[in-house]
Every structure is written in structure tokens, then in C-alpha cells.
Protein backbone atom coordinates (compact mmCIF):
# COMPACT_ATOMS: atom_id res chain seq x y z
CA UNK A 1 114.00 158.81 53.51
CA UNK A 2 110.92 158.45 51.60
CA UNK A 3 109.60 155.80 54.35
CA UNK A 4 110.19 158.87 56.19
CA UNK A 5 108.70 161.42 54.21
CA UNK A 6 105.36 158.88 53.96
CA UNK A 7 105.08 157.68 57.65
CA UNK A 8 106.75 160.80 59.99
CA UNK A 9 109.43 160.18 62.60
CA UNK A 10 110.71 158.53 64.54
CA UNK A 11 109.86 155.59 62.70
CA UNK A 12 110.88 152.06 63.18
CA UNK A 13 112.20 150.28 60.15
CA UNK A 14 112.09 146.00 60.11
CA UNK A 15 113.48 143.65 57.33
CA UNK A 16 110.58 141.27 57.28
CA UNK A 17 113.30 138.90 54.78
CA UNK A 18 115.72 139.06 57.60
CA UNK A 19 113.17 138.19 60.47
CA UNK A 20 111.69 135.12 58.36
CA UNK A 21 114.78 133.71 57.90
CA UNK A 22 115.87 133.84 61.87
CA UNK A 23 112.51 132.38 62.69
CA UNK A 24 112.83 129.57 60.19
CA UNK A 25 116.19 128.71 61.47
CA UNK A 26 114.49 128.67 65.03
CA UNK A 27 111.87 126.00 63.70
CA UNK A 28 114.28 124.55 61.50
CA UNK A 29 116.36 123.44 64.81
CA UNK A 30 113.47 122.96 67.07
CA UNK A 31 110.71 122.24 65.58
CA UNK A 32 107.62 122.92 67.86
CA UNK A 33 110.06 123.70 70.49
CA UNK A 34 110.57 126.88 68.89
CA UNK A 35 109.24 130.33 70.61
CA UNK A 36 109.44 134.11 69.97
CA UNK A 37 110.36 135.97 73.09
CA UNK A 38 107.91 138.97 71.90
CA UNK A 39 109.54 140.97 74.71
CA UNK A 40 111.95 141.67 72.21
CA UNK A 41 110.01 143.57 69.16
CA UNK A 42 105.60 143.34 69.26
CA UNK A 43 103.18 144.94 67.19
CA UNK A 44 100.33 142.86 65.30
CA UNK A 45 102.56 142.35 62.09
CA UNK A 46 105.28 140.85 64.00
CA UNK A 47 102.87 138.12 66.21
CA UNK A 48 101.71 137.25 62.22
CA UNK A 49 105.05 136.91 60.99
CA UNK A 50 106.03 134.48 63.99
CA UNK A 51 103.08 132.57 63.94
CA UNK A 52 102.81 132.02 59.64
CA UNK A 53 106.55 131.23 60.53
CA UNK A 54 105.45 128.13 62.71
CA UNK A 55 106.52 129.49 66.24
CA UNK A 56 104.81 129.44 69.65
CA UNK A 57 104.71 133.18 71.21
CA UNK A 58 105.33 133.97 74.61
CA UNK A 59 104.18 136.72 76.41
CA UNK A 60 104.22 138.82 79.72
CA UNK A 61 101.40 140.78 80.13
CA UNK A 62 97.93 141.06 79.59
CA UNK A 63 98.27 144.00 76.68
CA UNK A 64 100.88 141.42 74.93
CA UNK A 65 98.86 138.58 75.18
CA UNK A 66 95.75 140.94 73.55
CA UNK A 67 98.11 142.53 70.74
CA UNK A 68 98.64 138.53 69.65
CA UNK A 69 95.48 137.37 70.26
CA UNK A 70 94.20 140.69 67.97
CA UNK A 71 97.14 139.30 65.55
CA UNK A 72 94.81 136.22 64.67
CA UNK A 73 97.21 134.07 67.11
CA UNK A 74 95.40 130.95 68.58
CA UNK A 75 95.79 131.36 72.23
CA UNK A 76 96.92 127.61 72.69
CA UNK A 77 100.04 128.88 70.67
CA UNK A 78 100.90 131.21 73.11
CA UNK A 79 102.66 130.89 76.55
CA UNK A 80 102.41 133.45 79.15
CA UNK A 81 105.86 134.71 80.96
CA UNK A 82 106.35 137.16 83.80
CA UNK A 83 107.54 137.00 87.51
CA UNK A 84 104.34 139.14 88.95
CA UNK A 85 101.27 138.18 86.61
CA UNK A 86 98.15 139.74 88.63
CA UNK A 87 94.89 137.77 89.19
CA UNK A 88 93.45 139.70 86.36
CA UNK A 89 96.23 138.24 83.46
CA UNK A 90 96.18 134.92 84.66
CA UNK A 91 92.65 134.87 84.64
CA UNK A 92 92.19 136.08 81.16
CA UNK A 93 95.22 133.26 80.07
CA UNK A 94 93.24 130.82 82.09
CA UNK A 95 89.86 131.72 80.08
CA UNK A 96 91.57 131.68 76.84
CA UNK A 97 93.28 128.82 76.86
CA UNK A 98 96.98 129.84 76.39
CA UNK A 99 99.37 127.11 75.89
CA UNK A 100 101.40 126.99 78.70
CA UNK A 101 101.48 129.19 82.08
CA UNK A 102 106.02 129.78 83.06
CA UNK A 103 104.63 129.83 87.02
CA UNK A 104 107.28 131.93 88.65
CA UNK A 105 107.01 131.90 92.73
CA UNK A 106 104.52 130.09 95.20
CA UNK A 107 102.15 133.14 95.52
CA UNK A 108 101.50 132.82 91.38
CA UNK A 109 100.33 129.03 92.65
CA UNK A 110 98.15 130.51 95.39
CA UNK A 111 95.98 132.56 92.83
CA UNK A 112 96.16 129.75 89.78
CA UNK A 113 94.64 127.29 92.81
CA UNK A 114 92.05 129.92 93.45
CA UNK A 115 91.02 130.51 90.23
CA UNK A 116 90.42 126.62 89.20
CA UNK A 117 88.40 126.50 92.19
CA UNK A 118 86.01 129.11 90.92
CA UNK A 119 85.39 126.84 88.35
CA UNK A 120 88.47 127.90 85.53
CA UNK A 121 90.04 125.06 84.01
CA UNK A 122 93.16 123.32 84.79
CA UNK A 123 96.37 124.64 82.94
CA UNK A 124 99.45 123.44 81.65
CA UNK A 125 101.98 124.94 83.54
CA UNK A 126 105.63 124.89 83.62
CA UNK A 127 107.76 125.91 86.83
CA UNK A 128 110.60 128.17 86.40
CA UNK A 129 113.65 127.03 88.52
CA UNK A 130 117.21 129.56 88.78
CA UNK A 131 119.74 127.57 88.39
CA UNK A 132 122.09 129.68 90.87
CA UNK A 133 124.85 130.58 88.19
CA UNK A 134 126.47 133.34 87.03
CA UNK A 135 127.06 134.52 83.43
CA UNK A 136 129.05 136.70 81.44
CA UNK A 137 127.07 139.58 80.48
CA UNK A 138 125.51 142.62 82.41
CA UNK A 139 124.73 142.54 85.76
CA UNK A 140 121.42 144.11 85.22
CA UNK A 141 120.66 141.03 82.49
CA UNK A 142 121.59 138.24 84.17
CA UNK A 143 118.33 136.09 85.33
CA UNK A 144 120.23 132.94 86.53
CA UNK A 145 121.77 133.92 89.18
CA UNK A 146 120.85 132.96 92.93
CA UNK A 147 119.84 137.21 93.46
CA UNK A 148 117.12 137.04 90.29
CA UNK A 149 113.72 137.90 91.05
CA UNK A 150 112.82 135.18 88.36
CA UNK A 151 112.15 131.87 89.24
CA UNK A 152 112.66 129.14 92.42
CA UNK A 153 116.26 129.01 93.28
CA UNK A 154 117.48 125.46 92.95
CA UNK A 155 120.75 125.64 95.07
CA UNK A 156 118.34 126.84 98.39
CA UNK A 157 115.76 124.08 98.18
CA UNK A 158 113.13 126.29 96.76
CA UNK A 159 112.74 124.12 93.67
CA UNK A 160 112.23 121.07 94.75
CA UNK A 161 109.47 122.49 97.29
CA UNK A 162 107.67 123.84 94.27
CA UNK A 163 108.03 120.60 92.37
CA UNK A 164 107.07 118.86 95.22
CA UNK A 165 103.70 121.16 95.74
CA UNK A 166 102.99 121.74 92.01
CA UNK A 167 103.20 117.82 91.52
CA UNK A 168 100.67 117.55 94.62
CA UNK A 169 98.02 120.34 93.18
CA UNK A 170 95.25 119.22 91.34
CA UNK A 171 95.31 122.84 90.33
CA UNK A 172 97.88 122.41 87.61
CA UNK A 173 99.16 120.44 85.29
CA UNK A 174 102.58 120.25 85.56
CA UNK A 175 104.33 118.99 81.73
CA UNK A 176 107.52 120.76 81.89
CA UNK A 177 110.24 122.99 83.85
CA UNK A 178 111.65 126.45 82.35
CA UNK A 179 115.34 127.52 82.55
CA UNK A 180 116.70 131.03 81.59
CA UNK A 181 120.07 131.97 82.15
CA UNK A 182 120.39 135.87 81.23
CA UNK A 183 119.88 137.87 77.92
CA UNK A 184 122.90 139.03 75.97
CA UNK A 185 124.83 136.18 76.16
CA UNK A 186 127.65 135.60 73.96
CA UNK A 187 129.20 131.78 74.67
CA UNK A 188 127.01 128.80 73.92
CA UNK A 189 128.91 127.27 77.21
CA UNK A 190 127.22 129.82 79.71
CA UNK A 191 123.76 127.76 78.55
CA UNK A 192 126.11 124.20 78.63
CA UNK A 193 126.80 125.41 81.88
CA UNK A 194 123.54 125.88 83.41
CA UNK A 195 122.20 123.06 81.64
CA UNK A 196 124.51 120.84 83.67
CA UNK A 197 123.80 122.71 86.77
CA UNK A 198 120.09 121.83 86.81
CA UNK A 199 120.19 118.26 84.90
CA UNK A 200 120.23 116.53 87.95
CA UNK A 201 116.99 118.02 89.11
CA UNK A 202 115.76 117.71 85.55
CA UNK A 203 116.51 113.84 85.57
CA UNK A 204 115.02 113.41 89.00
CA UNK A 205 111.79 115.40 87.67
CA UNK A 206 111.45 113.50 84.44
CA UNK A 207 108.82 116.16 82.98
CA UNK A 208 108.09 115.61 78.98
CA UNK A 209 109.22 119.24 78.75
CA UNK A 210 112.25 121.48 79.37
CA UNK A 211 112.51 125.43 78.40
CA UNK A 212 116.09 126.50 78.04
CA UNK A 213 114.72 130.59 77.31
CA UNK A 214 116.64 132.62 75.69
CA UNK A 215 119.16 134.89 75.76
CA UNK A 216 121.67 134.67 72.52
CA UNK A 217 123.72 137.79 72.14
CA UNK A 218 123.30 140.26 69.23
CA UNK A 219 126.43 141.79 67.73
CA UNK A 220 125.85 145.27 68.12
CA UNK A 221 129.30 146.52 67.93
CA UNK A 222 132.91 146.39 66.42
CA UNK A 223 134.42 143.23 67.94
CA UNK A 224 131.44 141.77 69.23
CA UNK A 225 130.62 137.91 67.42
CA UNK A 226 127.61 135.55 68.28
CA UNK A 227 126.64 132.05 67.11
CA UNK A 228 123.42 131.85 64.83
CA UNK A 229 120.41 130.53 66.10
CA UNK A 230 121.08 127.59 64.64
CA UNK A 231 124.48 126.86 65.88
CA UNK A 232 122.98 127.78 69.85
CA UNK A 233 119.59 125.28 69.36
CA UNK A 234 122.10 122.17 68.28
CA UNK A 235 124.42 122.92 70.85
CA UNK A 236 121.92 122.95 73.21
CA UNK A 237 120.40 120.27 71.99
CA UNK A 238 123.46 117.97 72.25
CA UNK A 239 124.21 119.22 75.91
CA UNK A 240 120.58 117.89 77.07
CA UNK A 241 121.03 114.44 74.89
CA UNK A 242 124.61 114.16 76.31
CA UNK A 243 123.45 114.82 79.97
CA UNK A 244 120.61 112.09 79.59
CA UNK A 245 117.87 114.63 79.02
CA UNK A 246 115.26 112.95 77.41
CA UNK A 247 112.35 115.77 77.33
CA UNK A 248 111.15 117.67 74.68
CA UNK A 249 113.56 120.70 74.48
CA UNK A 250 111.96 124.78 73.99
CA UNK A 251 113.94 127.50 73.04
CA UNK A 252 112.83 131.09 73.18
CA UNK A 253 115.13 133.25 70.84
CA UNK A 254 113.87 136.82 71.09
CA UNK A 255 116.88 139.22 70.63
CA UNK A 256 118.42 137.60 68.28
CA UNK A 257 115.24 137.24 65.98
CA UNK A 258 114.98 140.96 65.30
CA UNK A 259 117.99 142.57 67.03
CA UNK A 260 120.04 142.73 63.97
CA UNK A 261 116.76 143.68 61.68
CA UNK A 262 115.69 147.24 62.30
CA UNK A 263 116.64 151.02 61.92
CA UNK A 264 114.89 153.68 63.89
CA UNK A 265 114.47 156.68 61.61
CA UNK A 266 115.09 160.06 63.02
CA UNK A 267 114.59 164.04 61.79
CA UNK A 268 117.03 165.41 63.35
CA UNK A 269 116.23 169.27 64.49
């Protein structure tokens, strides 16, 4: 009430203790792996907290990749996301320097091969492949599945076309591939699963990197349980080491850094 009283509502209410300790977990089970999915919650304090916290920050548009660059964020410790990035946003990233480029479809190679031949550097990219499974959560949230908009479909051939063409471009620099399965998700064995859906292609790629996203359910409501962060980044972990996956392993825990940390204060008429 007296947050209230000072700052007017509706007013959004975080617990900066609470959101420290999720990220630390994060970096506590992955190290430089770690990544906050700013999707979830961004304003300039968060993109601090995050990055004094010692993750990476991903982003999907040009305004989020300027709110965490106006943060004090390096870009090199950013990565930019999204499955129709204009000429315009990947030209800023390019100019930058983000850290890594999550290339979603052939058309997003067309313009990063046009841009490097106007004379913008070479990025690091990393390709985004749908595994072709379904999960249990909402339709609407699922981002694996072989109908996504997200990503090169693995089970139709469209993956190993774009792994094929982005290892042929001198255009990129190809160090990883990027899996995400859905948001919301409850069961650490919907990411087992997909992990051992797209090993084999992982194997035959041997990249240095491999994304796993995000996607860990919150417990919103009566009846509803999640594993921490921690508990979903080691099993994880152990799936890839257990399937032979030797590359460096990214995680990209959005929702379930602040889902659980905020109130939204309301005067109610």
C-alpha cells in the first residue's frame, strides 16, 4: 500500500532477493551456459540484475536489445532471438556485436549473407532446429512441435539443409544449434525427450554448442508443482552426457526466473 500510495497504480511489484537467488542457481548449474529469457520480465533494472548476476541475455527485438544495451549490458553478452528479425535488427546486432545470432528460417540467412557483404562482420550464429515433438502444456505454447513457426523442422529434412548451407556460408559462423521445446512445461522428461529426439543430428553436427531454451513451468496454482532450476539444468545436463553430447550446454530459464517474484498492484474503483 504505501508502494502504492508513492508510485500510483497499477504498479508492478519484484522481489529483487527472490530473482538473485533463481539467477544464481541458473549460473550455479551452468555456468556461462546460463541465459535470461528477457521475454519474460524487461526493464533496465532487471537486464542489471541478470547481468551483475553473471548471465548472458537474450533478446527478440530491436527495443529489447536497446533497453539492455541502455542497462550497461555489453552487447557480446547478449544473444538475439526471434523467428522474423527485419533487416533493420539484425543489422543493428550485427554492428554491435551481440554474442550470438538464434537464425530461425533460410530467408533470416538470405539477409545475414547480404549484410556481411556490405561489409558487416561475420557473426556467431546458432541454427534453431524443431525437433518435431509434442509436449504437455498449451497448445498455443508449444514451440517443438512439427506446426511451430520457430525453427527448421528436423523430421522433414529442413535441418539438415540449413546445416548443410549454414556450414557452406562464409557468411556465418556457425558454433552451435538451439533447441526449444515449449514454455510452461512441467516434466523434466518432455526436455529428456526432445533431447533424444535431436541427439542424433546433434552427434552428426558436432558443434561446440547446444541451446536447450527454456521453458520450466511456474506453479501458479493449487496443485500445480515444478522442479527448481537447479533440479531441470542437472537433469538436462545428464541427458546430453548420457546421450554422448559432448558440447557446451545453454539454458535459457525465463519464466521461472521471475514468474513466482512479482505482484501487480491495483486501485480498485
Amino acid at each position: 500500500i504505501d508502494l502504492a500510495q508513492r508510485y500510483g497504480t497499477p504498479l508492478f511489484v519484484y522481489d529483487e532477493a527472490h530473482i538473485r537467488a533463481r539467477c544464481r542457481e541458473a549460473v550455479a548449474a551452468l555456468g556461462e551456459g546460463a541465459t535470461y529469457a528477457s521475454k519474460a520480465f524487461l526493464c533496465r533494472a532487471m537486464a542489471r540484475l541478470a547481468h551483475e548476476e553473471g548471465m548472458r541475455i537474450d533478446v527478440a527485438t530491436g527495443g529489447e536489445l536497446q533497453v539492455v544495451l541502455a542497462a550497461g549490458v555489453p552487447a557480446e553478452r547478449t544473444v538475439l532471438h526471434g523467428n522474423n528479425k527485419s533487416v533493420d535488427e539484425l543489422r543493428m546486432a550485427m554492428e554491435l556485436g551481440v554474442g550470438r545470432i538464434v537464425v530461425d528460417s533460410g530467408d533470416e540467412l538470405d539477409r545475414i549473407e547480404t549484410l556481411v557483404a556490405s561489409g558487416l562482420a561475420v557473426p556467431k550464429v546458432l541454427l534453431r532446429i524443431n525437433p518435431g515433438i509434442e509436449v504437455h502444456t498449451h497448445e498455443h505454447v508449444q514451440t517443438g512441435n512439427l506446426d511451430s513457426k520457430f525453427g527448421f523442422p528436423l523430421p522433414t529434412g529442413q535441418a539438415d539443409e540449413a546445416l548443410f548451407r549454414a556450414r557452406a556460408s562464409s557468411a556465418v559462423d556457425l558454433v552451435g544449434l538451439h533447441l526449444h521445446i515449449g514454455s510452461q512445461v512441467f516434466s523434466v522428461e518432455n526436455f529428456i525427450q526432445g533431447l533424444g529426439v535431436i541427439a542424433p543430428f546433434v552427434l552428426d553436427a558436432n558443434l561446440p554448442e547446444l541451446v536447450v531454451g527454456g521453458g520450466l513451468g511456474v506453479a501458479y496454482v493449487a496443485g500445480e508443482t515444478a522442479p527448481s532450476i537447479g533440479e531441470w539444468a542437472r537433469a538436462v545436463l545428464d541427458a546430453c552426457r548420457s546421450l554422448g553430447i559432448a558440447s557446451e550446454i545453454g539454458i535459457e530459464p525465463g519464466r521461472s526466473i521471475v514468474g513466482a517474484a512479482a505482484i501487480t498492484v491495483y486501485t480498485v474503483g
